[in-house]
N, C-alpha and C. Protein backbone atom coordinates (compact mmCIF):
# COMPACT_ATOMS: atom_id res chain seq x y z
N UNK A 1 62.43 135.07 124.99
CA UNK A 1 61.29 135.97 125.12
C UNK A 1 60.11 135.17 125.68
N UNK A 2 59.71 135.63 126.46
CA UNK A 2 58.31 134.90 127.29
C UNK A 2 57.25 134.36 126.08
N UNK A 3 57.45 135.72 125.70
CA UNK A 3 55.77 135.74 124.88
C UNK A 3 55.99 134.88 123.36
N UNK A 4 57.43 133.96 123.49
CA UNK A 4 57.21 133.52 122.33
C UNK A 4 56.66 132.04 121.84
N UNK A 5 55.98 131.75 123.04
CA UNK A 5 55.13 130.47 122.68
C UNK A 5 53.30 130.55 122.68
N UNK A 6 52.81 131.48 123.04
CA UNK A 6 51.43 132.11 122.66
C UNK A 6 51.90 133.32 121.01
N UNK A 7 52.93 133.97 121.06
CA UNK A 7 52.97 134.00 120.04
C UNK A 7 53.18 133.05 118.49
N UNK A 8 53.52 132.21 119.01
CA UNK A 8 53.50 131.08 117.88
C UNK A 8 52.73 130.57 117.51
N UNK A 9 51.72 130.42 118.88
CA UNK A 9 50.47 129.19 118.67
C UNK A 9 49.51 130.45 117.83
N UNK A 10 49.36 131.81 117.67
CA UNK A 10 48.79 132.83 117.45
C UNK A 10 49.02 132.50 115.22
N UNK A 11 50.14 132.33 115.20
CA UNK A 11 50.51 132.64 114.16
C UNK A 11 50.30 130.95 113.15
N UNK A 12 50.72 130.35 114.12
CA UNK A 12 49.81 128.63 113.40
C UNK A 12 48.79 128.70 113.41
N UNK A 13 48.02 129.00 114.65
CA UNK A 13 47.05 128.87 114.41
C UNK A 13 45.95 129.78 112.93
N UNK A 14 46.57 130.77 113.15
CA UNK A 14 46.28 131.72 111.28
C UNK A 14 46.73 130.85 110.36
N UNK A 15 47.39 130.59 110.54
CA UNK A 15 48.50 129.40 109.51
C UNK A 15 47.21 128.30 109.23
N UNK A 16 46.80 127.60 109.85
CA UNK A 16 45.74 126.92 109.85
C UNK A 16 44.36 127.11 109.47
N UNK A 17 44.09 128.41 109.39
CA UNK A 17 42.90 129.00 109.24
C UNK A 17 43.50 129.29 107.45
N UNK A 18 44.51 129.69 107.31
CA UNK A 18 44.79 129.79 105.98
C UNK A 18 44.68 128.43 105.28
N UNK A 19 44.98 127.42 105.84
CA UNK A 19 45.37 126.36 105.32
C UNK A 19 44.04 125.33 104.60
N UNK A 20 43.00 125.96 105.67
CA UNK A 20 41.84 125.76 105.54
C UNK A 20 41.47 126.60 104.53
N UNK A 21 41.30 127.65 104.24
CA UNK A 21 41.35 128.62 102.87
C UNK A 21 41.40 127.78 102.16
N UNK A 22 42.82 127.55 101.95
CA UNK A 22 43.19 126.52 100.34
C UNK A 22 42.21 125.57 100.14
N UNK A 23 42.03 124.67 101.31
CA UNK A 23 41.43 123.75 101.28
C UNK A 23 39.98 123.85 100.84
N UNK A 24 39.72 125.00 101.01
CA UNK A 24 38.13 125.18 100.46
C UNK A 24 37.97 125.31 98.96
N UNK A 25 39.30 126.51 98.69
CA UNK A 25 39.19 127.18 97.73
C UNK A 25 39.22 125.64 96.39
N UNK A 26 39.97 124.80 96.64
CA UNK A 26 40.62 123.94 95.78
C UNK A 26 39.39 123.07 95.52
N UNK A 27 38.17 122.87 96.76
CA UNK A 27 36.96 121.98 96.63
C UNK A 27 35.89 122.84 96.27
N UNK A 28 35.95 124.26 96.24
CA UNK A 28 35.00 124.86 95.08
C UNK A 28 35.03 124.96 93.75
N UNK A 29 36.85 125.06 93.39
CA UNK A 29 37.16 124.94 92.00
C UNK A 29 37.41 123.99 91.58
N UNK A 30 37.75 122.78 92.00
CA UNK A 30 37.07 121.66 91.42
C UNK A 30 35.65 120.92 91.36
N UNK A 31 34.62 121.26 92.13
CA UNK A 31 33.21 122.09 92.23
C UNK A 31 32.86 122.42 90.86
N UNK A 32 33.20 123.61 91.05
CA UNK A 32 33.30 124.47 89.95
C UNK A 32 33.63 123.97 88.29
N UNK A 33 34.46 123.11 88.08
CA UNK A 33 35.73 122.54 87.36
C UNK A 33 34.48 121.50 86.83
N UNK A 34 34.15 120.54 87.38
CA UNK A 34 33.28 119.16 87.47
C UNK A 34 31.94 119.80 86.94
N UNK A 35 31.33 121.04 87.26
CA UNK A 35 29.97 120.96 86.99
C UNK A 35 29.87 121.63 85.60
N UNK A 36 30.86 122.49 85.38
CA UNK A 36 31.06 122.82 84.05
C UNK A 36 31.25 121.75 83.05
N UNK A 37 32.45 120.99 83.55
CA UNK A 37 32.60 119.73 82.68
C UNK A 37 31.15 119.33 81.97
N UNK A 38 30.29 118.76 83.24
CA UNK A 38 28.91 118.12 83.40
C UNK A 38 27.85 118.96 82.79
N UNK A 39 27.26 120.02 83.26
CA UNK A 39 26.54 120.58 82.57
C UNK A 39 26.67 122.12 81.85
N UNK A 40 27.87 122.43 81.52
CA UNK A 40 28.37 123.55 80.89
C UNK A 40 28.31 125.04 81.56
N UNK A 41 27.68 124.48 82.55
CA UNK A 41 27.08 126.22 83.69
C UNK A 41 28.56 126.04 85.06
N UNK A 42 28.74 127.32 85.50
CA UNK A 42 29.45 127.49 86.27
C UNK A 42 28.29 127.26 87.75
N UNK A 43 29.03 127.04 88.92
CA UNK A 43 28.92 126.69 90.35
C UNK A 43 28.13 128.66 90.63
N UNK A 44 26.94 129.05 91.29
CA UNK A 44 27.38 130.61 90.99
C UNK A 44 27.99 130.63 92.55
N UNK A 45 28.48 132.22 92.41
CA UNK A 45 29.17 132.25 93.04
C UNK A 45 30.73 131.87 93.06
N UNK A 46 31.29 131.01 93.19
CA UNK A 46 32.55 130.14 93.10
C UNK A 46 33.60 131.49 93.02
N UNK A 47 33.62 131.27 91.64
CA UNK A 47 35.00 133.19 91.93
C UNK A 47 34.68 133.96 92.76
N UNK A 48 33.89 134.85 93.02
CA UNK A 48 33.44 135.74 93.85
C UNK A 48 34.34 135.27 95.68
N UNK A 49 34.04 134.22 95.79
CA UNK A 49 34.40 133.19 96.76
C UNK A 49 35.47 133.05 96.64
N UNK A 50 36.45 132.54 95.61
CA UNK A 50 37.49 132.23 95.70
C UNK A 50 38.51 133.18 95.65
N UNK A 51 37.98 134.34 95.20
CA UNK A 51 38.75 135.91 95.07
C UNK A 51 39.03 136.32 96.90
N UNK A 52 37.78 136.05 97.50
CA UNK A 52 38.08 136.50 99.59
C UNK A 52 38.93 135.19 99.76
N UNK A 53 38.35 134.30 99.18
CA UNK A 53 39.69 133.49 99.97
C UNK A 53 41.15 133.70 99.74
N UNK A 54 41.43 133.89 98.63
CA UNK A 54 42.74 134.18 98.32
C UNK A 54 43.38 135.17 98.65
N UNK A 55 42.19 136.21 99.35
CA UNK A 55 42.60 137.04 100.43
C UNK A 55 43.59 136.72 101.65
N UNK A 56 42.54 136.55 102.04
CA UNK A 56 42.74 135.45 103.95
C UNK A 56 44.27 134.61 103.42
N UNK A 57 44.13 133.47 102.64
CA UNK A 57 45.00 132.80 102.75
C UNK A 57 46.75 133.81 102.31
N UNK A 58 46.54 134.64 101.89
CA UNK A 58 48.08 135.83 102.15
C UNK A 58 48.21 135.92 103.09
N UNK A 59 47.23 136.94 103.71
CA UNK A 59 47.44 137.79 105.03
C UNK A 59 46.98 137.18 106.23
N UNK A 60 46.74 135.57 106.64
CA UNK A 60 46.90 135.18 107.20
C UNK A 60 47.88 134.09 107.12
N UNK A 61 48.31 133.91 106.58
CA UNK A 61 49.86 132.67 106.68
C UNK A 61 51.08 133.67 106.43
N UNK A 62 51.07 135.19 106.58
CA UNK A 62 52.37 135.41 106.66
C UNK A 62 53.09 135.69 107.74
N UNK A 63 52.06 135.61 109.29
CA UNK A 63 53.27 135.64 110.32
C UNK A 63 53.46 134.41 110.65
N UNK A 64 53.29 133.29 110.07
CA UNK A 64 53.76 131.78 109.87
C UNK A 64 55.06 131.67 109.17
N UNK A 65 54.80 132.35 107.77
CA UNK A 65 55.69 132.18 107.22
C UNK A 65 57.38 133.04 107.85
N UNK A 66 56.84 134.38 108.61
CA UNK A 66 57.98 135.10 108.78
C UNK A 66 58.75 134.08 109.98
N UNK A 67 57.80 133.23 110.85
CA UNK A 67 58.15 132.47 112.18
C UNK A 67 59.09 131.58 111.52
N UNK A 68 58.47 131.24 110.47
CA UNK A 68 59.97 129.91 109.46
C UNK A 68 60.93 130.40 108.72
N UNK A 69 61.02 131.86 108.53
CA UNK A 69 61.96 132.11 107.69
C UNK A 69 61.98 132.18 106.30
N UNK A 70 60.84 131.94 105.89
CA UNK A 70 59.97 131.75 104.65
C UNK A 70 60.22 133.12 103.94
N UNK A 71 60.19 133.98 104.41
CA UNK A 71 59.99 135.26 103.58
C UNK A 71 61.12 135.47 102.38
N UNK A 72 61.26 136.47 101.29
CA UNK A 72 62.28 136.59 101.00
C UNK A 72 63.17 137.38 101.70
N UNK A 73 64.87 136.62 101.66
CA UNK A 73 65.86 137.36 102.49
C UNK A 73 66.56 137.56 101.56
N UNK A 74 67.53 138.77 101.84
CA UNK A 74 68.80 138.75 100.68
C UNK A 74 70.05 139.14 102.32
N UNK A 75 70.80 137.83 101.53
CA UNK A 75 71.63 138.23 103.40
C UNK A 75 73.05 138.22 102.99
N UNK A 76 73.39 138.79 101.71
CA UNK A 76 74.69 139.04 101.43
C UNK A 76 75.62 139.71 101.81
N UNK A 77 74.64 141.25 101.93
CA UNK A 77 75.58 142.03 102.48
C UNK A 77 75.60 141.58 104.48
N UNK A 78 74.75 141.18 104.87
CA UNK A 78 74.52 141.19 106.10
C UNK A 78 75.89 139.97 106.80
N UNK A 79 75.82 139.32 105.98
CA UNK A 79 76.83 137.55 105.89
C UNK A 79 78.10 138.35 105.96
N UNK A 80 78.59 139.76 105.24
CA UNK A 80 80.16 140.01 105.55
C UNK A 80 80.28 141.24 106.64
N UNK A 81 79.20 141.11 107.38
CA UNK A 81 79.40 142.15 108.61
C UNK A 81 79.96 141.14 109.66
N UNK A 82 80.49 141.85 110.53
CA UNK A 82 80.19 141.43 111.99
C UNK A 82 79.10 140.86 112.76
N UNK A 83 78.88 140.23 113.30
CA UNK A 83 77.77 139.53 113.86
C UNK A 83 76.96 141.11 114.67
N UNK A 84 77.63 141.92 115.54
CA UNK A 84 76.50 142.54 116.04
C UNK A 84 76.34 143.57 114.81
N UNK A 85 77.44 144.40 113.81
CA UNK A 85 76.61 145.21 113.13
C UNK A 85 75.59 144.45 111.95
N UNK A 86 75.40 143.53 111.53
CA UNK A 86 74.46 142.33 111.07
C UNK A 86 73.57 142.63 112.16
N UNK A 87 73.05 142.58 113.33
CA UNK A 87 72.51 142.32 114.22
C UNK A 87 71.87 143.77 114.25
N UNK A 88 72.68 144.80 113.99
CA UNK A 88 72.09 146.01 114.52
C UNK A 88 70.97 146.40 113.04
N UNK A 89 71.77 145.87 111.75
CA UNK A 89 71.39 146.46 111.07
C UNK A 89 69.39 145.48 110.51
N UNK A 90 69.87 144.47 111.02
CA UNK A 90 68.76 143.63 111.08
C UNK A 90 67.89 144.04 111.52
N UNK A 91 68.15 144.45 113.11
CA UNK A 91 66.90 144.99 114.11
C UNK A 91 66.27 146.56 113.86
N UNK A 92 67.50 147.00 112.68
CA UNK A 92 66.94 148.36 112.22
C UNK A 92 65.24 148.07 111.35
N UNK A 93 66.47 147.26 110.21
CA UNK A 93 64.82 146.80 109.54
C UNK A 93 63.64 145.94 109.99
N UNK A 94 63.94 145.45 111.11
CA UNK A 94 62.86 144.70 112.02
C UNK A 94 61.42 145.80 112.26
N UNK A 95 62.03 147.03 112.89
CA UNK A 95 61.64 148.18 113.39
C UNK A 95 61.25 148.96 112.27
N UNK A 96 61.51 148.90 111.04
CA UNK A 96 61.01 149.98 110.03
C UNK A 96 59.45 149.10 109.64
N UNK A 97 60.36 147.61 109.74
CA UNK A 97 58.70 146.86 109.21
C UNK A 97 57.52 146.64 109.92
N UNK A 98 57.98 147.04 111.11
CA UNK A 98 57.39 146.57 112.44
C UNK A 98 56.32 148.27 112.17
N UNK A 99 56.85 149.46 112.07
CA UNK A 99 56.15 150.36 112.30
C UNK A 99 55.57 150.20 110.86
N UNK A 100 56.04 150.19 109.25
CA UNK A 100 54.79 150.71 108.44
C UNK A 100 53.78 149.36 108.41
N UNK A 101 53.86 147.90 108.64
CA UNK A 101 52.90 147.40 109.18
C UNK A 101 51.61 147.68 110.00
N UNK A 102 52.27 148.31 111.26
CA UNK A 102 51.76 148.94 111.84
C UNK A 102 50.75 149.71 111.44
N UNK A 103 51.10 150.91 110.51
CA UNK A 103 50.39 151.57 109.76
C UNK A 103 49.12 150.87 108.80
N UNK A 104 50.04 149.94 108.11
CA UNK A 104 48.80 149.43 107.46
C UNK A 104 47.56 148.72 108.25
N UNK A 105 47.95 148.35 109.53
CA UNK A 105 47.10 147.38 109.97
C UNK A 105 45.80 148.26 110.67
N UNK A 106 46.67 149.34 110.91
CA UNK A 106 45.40 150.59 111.12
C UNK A 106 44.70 150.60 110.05
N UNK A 107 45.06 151.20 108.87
CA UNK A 107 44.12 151.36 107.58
C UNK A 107 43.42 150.92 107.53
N UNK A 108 43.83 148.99 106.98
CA UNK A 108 43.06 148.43 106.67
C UNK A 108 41.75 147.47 107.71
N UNK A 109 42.51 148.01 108.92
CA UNK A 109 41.13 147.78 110.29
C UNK A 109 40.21 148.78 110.02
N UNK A 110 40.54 149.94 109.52
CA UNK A 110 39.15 150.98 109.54
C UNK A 110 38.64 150.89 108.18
N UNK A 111 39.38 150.21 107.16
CA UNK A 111 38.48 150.04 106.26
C UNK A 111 37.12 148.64 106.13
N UNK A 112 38.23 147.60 106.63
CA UNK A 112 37.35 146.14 106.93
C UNK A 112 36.36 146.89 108.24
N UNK A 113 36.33 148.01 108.79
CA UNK A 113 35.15 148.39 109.66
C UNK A 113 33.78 148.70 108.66
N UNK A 114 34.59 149.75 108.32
CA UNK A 114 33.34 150.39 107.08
C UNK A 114 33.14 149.56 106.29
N UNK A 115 33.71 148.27 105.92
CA UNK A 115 33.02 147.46 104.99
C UNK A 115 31.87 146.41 105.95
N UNK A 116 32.54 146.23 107.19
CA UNK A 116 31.31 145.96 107.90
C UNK A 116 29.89 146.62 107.91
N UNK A 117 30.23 147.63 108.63
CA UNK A 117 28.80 148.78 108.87
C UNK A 117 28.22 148.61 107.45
N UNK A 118 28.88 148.95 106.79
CA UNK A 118 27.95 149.43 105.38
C UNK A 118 27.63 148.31 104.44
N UNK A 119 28.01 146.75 104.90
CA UNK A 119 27.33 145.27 104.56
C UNK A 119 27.58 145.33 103.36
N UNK A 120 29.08 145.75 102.81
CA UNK A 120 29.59 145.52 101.57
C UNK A 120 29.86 144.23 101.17
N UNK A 121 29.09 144.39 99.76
CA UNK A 121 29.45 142.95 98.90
C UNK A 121 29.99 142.96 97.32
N UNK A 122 30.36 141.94 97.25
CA UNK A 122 31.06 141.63 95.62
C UNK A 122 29.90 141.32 94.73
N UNK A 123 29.62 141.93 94.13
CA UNK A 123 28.66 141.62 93.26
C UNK A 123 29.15 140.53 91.94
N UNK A 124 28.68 139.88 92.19
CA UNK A 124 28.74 138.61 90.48
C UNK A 124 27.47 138.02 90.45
N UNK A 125 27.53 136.63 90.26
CA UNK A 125 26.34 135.58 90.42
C UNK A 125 25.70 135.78 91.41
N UNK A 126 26.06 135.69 92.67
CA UNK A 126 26.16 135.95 93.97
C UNK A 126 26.31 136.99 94.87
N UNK A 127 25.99 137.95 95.49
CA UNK A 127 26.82 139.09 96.42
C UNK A 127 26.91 138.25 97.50
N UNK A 128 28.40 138.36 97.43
CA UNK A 128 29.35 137.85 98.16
C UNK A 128 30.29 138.73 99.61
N UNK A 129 29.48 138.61 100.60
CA UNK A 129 30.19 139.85 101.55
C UNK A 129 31.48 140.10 101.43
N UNK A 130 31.88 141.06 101.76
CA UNK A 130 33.62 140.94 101.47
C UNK A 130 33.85 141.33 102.97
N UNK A 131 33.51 142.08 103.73
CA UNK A 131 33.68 142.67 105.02
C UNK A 131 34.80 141.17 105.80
N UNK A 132 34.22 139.70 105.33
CA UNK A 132 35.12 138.83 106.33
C UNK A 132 37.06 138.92 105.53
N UNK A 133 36.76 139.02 104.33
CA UNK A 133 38.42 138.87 103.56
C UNK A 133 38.88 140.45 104.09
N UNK A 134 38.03 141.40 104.21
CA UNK A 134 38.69 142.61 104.74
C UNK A 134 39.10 142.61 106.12
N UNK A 135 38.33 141.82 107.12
CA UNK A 135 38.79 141.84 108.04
C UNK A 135 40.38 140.49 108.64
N UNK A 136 40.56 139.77 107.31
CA UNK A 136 41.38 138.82 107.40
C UNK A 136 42.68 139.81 107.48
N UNK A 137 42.52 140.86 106.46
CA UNK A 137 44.29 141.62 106.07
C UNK A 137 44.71 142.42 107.16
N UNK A 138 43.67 143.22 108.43
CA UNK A 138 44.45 143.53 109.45
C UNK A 138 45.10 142.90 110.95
N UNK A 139 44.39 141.75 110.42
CA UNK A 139 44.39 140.53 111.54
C UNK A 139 45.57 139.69 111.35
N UNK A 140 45.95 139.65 110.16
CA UNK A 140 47.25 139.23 109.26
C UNK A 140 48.33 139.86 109.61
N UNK A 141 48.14 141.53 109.46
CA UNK A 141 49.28 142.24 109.75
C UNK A 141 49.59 142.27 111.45
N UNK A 142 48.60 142.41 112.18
CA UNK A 142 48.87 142.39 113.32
C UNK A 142 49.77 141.02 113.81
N UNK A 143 48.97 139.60 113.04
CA UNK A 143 50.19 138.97 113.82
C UNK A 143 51.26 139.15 112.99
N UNK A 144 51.91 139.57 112.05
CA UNK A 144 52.98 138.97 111.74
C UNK A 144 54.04 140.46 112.60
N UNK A 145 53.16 141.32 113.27
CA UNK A 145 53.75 142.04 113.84
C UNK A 145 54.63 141.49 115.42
N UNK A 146 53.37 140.48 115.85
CA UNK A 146 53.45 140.39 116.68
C UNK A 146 54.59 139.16 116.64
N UNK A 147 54.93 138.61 115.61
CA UNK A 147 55.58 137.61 114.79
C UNK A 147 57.25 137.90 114.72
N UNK A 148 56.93 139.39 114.60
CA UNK A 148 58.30 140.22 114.34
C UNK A 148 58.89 140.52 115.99
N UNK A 149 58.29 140.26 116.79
CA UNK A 149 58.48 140.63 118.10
C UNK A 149 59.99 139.87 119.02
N UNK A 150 59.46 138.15 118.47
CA UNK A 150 60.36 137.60 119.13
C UNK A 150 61.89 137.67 118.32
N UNK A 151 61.52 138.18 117.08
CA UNK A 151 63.03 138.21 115.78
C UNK A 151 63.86 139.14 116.30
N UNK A 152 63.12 140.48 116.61
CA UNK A 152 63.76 141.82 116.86
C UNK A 152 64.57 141.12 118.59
N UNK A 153 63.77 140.33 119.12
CA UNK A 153 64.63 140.15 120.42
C UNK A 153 65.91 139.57 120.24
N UNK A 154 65.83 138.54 119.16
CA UNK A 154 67.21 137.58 118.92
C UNK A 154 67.68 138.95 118.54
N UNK A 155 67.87 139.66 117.54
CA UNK A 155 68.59 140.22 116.99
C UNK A 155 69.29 141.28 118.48
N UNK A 156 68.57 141.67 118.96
CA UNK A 156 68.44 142.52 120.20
C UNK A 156 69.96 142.12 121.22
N UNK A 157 69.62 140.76 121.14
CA UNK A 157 70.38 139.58 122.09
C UNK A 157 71.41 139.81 121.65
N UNK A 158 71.59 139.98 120.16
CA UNK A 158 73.13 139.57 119.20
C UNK A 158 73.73 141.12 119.48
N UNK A 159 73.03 142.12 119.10
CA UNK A 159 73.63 143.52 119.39
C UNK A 159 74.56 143.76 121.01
N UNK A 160 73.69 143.17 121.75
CA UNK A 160 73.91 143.08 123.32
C UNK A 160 75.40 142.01 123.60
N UNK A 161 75.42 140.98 123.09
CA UNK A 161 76.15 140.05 123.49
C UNK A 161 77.28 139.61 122.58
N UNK A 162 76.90 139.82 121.20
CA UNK A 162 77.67 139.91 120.46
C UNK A 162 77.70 138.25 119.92
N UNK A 163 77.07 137.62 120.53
CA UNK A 163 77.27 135.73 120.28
C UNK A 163 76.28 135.34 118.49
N UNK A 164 77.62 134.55 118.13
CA UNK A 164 76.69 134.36 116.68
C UNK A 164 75.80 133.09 116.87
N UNK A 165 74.70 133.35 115.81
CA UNK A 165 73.89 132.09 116.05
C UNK A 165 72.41 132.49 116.06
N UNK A 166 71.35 132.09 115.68
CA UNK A 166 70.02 132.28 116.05
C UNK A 166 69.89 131.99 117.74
N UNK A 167 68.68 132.09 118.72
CA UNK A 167 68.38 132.12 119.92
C UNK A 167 67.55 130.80 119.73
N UNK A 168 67.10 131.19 118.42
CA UNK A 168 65.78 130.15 118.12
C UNK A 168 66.39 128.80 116.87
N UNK A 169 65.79 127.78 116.85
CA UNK A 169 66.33 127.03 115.94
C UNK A 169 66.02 127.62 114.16
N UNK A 170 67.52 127.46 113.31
CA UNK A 170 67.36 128.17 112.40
C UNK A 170 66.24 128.46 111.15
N UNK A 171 65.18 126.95 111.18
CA UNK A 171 64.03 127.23 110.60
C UNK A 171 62.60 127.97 111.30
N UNK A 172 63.31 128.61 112.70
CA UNK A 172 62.41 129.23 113.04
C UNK A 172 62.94 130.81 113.09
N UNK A 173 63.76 130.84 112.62
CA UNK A 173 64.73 132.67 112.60
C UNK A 173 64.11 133.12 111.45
N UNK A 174 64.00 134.14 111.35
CA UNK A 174 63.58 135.60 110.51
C UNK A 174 64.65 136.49 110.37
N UNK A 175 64.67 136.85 109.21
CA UNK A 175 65.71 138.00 108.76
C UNK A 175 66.90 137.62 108.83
């Protein structure tokens, strides 16, 4: 598939932006962790904060994770088919996930809108915008859609040709 090396760099690169998540989240709560120790008061803010991040870091590392194979699979029944009905039945569910994704990624784009416009925040210590963790979950779904693109082709390939084997190396196959 052409598009499957801008799609990759699409989906690390989220991967990275998640990764950075953690990385924050872990130096606020130990932040957080240390000043309590020290002077018995919490960091403000800190949860409020660490609640959007733990956003982002889902729904952006999962078309990373689907690119490695990471997801959960159950491939029992699929292991005593035939390679193309395995193949067909794969690219069925490729396509079911591919469309209610789809769906969601609409939703939750028009909701992370209206949480824009209307400068919604988390109220604690802090009001804490939420509009950026809302706009992380349709940006998430979109790539891992776009994630699902090059899987449905292998599978596509296997229906067509009938040859067993991933297209792609096997820690980079899905489903």
């Amino acid at each position: 598939m052409p598009m499957r090396k801008p799609i990759e760099m699409i989906s690390a690169a989220f991967a990275v932006l998640a990764s950075a998540c953690v990385m924050s989240m872990m130096v606020l709560t130990c932040l957080d962790s240390g000043m309590r120790w020290f002077t018995g008061r919490s960091v403000a803010g800190v949860q409020e904060i660490v609640e959007q991040l733990m956003v982002a870091i889902v729904f952006l590392g999962m078309a990373y994770a689907l690119r490695r194979g990471e997801h959960v699979s159950v491939k029992i029944f699929t292991s005593a088919l035939p390679v193309r009905a395995a193949a067909v039945l794969r690219l069925i569910g490729i396509a079911i996930m591919i469309g209610i994704v789809a769906w969601m990624t609409w939703r939750t784009g028009q909701t992370a809108w209206r949480s824009f416009l209307t400068g919604e925040v988390r109220f604690g210590l802090l009001q804490v915008p939420v509009w950026p963790a809302r706009f992380a979950i349709p940006l998430g779904l979109a790539a891992l859609i776009l994630q699902a693109l090059p899987s449905a082709a292998d599978q596509f390939r296997q229906v067509r040709t009938g040859e067993d084997g991933p297209a792609v190396p096997a820690e980079n196959q899905a489903f």
